[in-house]
N, C-alpha and C. Protein backbone atom coordinates (compact mmCIF):
# COMPACT_ATOMS: atom_id res chain seq x y z
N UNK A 1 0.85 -1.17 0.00
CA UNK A 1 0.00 0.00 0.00
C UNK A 1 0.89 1.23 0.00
N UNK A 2 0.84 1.89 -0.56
CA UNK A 2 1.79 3.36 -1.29
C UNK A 2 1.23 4.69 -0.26
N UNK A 3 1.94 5.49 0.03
CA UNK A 3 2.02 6.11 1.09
C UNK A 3 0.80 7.25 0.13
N UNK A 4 -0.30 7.97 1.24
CA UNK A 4 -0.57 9.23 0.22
C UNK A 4 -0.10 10.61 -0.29
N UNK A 5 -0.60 11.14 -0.97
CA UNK A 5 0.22 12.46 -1.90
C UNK A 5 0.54 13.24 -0.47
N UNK A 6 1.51 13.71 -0.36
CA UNK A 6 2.33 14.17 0.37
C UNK A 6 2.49 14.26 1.59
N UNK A 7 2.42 12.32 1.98
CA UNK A 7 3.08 12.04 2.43
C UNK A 7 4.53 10.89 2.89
N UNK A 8 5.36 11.08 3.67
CA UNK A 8 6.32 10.11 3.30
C UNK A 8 6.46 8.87 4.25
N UNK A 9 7.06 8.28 2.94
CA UNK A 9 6.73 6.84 3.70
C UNK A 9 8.24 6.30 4.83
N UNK A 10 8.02 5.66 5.80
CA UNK A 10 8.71 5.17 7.20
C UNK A 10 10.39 5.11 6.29
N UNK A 11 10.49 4.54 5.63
CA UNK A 11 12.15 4.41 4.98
C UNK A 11 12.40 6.03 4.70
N UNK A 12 11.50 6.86 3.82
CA UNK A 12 11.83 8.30 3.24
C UNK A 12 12.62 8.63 4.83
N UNK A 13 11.44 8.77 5.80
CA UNK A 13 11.57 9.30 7.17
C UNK A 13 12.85 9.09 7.86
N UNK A 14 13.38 7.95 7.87
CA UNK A 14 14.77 7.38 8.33
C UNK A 14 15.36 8.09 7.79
N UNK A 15 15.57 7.83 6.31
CA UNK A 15 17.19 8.12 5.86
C UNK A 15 16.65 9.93 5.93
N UNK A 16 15.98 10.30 6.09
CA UNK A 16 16.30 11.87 6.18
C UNK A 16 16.21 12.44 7.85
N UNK A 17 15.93 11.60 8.71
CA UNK A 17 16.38 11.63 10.07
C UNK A 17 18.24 11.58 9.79
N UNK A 18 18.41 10.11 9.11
CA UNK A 18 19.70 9.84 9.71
C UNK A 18 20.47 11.67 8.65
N UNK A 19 20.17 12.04 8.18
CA UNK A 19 20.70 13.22 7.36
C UNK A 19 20.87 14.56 8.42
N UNK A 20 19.96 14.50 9.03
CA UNK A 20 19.67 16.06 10.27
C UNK A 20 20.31 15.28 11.13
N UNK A 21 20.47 14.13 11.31
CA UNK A 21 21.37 13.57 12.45
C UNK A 21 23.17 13.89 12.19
N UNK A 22 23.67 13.60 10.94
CA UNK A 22 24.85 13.89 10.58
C UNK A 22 25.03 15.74 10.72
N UNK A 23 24.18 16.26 9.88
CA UNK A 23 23.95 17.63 9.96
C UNK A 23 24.66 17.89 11.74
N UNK A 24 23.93 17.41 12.45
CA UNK A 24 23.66 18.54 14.25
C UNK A 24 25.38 17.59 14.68
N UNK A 25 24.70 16.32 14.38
CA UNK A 25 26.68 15.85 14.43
C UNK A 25 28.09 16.58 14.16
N UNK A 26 27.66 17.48 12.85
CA UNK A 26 29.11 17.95 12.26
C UNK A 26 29.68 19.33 12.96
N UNK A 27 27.91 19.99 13.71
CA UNK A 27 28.67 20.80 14.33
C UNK A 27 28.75 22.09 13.85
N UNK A 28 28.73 21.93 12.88
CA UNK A 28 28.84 23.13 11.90
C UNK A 28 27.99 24.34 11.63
N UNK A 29 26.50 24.39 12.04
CA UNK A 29 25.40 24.93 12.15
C UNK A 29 25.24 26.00 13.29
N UNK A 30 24.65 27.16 12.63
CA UNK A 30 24.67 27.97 14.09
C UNK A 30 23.44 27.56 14.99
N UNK A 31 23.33 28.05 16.05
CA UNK A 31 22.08 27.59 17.01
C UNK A 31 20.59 27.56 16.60
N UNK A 32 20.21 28.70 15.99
CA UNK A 32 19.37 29.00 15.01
C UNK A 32 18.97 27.50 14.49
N UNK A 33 20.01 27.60 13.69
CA UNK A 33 19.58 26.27 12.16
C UNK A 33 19.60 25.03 12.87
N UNK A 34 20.29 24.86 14.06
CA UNK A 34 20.67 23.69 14.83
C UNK A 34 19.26 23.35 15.48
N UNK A 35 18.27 24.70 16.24
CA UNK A 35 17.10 24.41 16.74
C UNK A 35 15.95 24.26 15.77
N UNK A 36 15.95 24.34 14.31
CA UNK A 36 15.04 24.32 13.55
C UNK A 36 15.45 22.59 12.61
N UNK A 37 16.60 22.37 13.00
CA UNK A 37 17.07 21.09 12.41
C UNK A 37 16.46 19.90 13.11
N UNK A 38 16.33 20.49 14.44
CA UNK A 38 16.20 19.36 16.07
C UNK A 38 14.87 19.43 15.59
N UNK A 39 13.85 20.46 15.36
CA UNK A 39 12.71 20.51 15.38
C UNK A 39 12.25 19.53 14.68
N UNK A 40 12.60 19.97 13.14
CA UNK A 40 12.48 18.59 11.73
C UNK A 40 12.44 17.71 11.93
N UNK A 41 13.59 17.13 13.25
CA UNK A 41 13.45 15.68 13.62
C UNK A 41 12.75 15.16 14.52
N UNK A 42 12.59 16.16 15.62
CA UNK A 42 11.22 15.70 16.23
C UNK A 42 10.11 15.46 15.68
N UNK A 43 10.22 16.43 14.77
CA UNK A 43 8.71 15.81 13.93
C UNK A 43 8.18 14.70 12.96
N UNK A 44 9.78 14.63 12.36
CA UNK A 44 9.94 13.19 11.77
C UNK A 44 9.55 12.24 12.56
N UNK A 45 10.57 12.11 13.75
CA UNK A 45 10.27 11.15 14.76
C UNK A 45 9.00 10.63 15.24
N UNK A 46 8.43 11.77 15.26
CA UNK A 46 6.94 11.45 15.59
C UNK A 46 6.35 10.69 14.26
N UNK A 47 6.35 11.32 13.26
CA UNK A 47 5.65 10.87 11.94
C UNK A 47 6.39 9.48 11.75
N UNK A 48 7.84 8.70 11.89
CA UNK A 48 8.00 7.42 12.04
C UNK A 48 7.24 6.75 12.98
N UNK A 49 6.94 7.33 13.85
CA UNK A 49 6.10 6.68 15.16
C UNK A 49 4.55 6.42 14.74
N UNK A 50 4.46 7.55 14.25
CA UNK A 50 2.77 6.78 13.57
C UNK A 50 2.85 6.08 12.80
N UNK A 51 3.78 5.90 11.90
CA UNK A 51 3.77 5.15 10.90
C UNK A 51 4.02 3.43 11.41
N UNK A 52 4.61 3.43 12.24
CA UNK A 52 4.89 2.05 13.05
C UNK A 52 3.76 1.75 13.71
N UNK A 53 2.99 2.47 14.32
CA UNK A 53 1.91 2.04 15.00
C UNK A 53 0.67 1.62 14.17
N UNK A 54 0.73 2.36 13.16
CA UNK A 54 -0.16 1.94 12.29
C UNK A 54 0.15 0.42 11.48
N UNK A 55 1.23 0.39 11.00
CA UNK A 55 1.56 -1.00 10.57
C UNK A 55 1.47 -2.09 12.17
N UNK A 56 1.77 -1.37 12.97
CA UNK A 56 1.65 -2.74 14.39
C UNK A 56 -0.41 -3.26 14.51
N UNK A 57 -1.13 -2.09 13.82
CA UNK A 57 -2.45 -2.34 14.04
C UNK A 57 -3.34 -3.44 13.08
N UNK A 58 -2.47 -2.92 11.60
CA UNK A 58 -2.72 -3.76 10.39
C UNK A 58 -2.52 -4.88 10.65
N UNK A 59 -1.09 -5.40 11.04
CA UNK A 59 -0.85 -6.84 11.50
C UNK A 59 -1.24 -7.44 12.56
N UNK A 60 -1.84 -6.82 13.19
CA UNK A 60 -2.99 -7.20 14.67
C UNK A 60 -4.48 -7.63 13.81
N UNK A 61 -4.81 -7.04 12.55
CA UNK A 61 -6.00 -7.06 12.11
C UNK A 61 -5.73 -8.33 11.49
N UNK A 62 -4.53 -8.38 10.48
CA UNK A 62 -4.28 -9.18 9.50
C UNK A 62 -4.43 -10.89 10.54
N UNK A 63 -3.91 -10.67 11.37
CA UNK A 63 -3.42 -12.26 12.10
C UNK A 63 -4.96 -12.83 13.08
N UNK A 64 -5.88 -11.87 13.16
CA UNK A 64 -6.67 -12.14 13.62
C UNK A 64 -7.59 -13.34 13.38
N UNK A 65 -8.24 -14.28 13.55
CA UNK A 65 -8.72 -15.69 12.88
C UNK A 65 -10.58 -15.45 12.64
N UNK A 66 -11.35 -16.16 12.08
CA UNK A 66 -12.51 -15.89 12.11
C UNK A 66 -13.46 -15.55 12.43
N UNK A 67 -13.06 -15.70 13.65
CA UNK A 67 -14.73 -15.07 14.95
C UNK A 67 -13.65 -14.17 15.21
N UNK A 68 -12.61 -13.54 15.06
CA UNK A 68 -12.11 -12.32 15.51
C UNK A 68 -11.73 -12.44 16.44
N UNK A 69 -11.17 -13.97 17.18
CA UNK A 69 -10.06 -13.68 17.87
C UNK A 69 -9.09 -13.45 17.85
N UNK A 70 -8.28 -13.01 18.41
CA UNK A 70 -6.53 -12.63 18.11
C UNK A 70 -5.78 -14.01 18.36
N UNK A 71 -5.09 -14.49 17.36
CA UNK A 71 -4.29 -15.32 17.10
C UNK A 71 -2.79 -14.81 17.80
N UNK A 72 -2.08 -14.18 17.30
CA UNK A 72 -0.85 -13.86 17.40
C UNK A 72 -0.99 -12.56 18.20
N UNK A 73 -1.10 -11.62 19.19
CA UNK A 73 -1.07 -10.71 19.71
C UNK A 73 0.54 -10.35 19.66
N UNK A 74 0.77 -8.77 18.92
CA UNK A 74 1.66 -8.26 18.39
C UNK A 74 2.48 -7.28 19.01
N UNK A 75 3.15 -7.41 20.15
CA UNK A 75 3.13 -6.62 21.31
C UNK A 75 4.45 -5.79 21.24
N UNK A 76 5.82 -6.03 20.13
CA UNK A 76 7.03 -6.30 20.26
C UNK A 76 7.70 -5.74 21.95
N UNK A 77 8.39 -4.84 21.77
CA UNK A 77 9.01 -4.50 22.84
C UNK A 77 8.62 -4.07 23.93
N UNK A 78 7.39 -3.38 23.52
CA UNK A 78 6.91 -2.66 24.63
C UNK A 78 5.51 -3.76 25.50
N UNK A 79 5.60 -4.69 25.02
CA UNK A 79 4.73 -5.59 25.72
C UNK A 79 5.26 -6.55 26.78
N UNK A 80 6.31 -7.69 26.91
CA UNK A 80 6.47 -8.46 27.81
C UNK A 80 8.08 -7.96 28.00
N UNK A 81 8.90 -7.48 26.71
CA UNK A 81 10.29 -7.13 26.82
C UNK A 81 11.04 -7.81 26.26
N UNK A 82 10.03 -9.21 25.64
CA UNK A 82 11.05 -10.00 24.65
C UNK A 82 10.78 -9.76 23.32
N UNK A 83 9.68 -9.27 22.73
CA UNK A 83 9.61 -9.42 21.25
C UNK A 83 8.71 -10.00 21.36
N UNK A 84 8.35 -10.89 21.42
CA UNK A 84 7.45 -12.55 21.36
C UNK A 84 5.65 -12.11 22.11
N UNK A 85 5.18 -12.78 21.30
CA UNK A 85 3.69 -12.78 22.07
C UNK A 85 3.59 -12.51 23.50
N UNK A 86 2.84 -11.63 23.87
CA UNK A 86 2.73 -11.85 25.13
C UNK A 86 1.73 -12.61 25.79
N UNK A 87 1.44 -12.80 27.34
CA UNK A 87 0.73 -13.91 27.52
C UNK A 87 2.03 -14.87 28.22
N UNK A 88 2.69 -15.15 27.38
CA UNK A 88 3.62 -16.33 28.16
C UNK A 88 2.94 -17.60 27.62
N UNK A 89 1.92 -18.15 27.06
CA UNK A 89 2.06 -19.03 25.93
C UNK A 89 2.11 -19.01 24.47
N UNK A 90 2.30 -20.35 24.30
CA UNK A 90 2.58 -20.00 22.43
C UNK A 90 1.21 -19.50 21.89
N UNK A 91 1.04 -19.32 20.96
CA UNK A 91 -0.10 -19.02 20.30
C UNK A 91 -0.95 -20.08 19.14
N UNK A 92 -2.04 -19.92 20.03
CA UNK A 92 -3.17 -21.53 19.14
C UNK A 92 -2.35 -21.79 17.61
N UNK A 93 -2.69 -23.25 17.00
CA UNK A 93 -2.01 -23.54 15.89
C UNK A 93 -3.90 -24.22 15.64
C-alpha cells in the first residue's frame, strides 16, 4: 500500500532523520539552524512513530482468525520485553 500524496513513507523518514542527524553531528550549524534542524526531527520522529503504529495495528488485524479472535497478539518491545507474544504461551495452531 503506497504512502498518500504528500506524504512520506517510514524508509523516506529514516534516511532523512539519519541526514539532520549527521547535519547537528558535524557541528557546523549555528544555534538558530541547529534548533530548527532538532525541530524537523522531532517531527519526523513522531511521523515514524505513527507510521509504526499503524503498521503494528494492520498486523494485529491481518493475524486475527474468524470469529475475531486474536491469534498472534503483536506486542514487540513494549509488551512483555522479549519481542514474542505476550501472555507467556505459544499461540493456538
Amino acid at each position: 500500500m503506497a504512502a498518500a500524496a504528500g506524504e512520506e513513507g517510514f524508509d523516506h523518514v529514516v534516511e532523512r532523520l539519519k541526514t539532520l542527524v549527521e547535519k547537528l553531528e558535524h557541528g557546523s550549524l549555528s544555534l538558530e539552524e541547529s534548533l530548527k534542524t532538532f525541530e524537523e526531527g522531532v517531527s519526523l520522529a513522531r511521523r515514524g512513530h505513527a507510521i509504526l503504529d499503524a503498521a503494528e495495528k494492520r498486523v494485529e488485524i491481518l493475524v486475527r482468525g474468524p470469529e475475531g479472535e486474536q491469534i498472534v497478539p503483536f506486542r514487540g518491545q513494549s509488551g512483555n520485553g522479549n519481542g514474542g507474544p505476550s501472555g507467556g504461551g505459544n499461540p493456538p495452531t
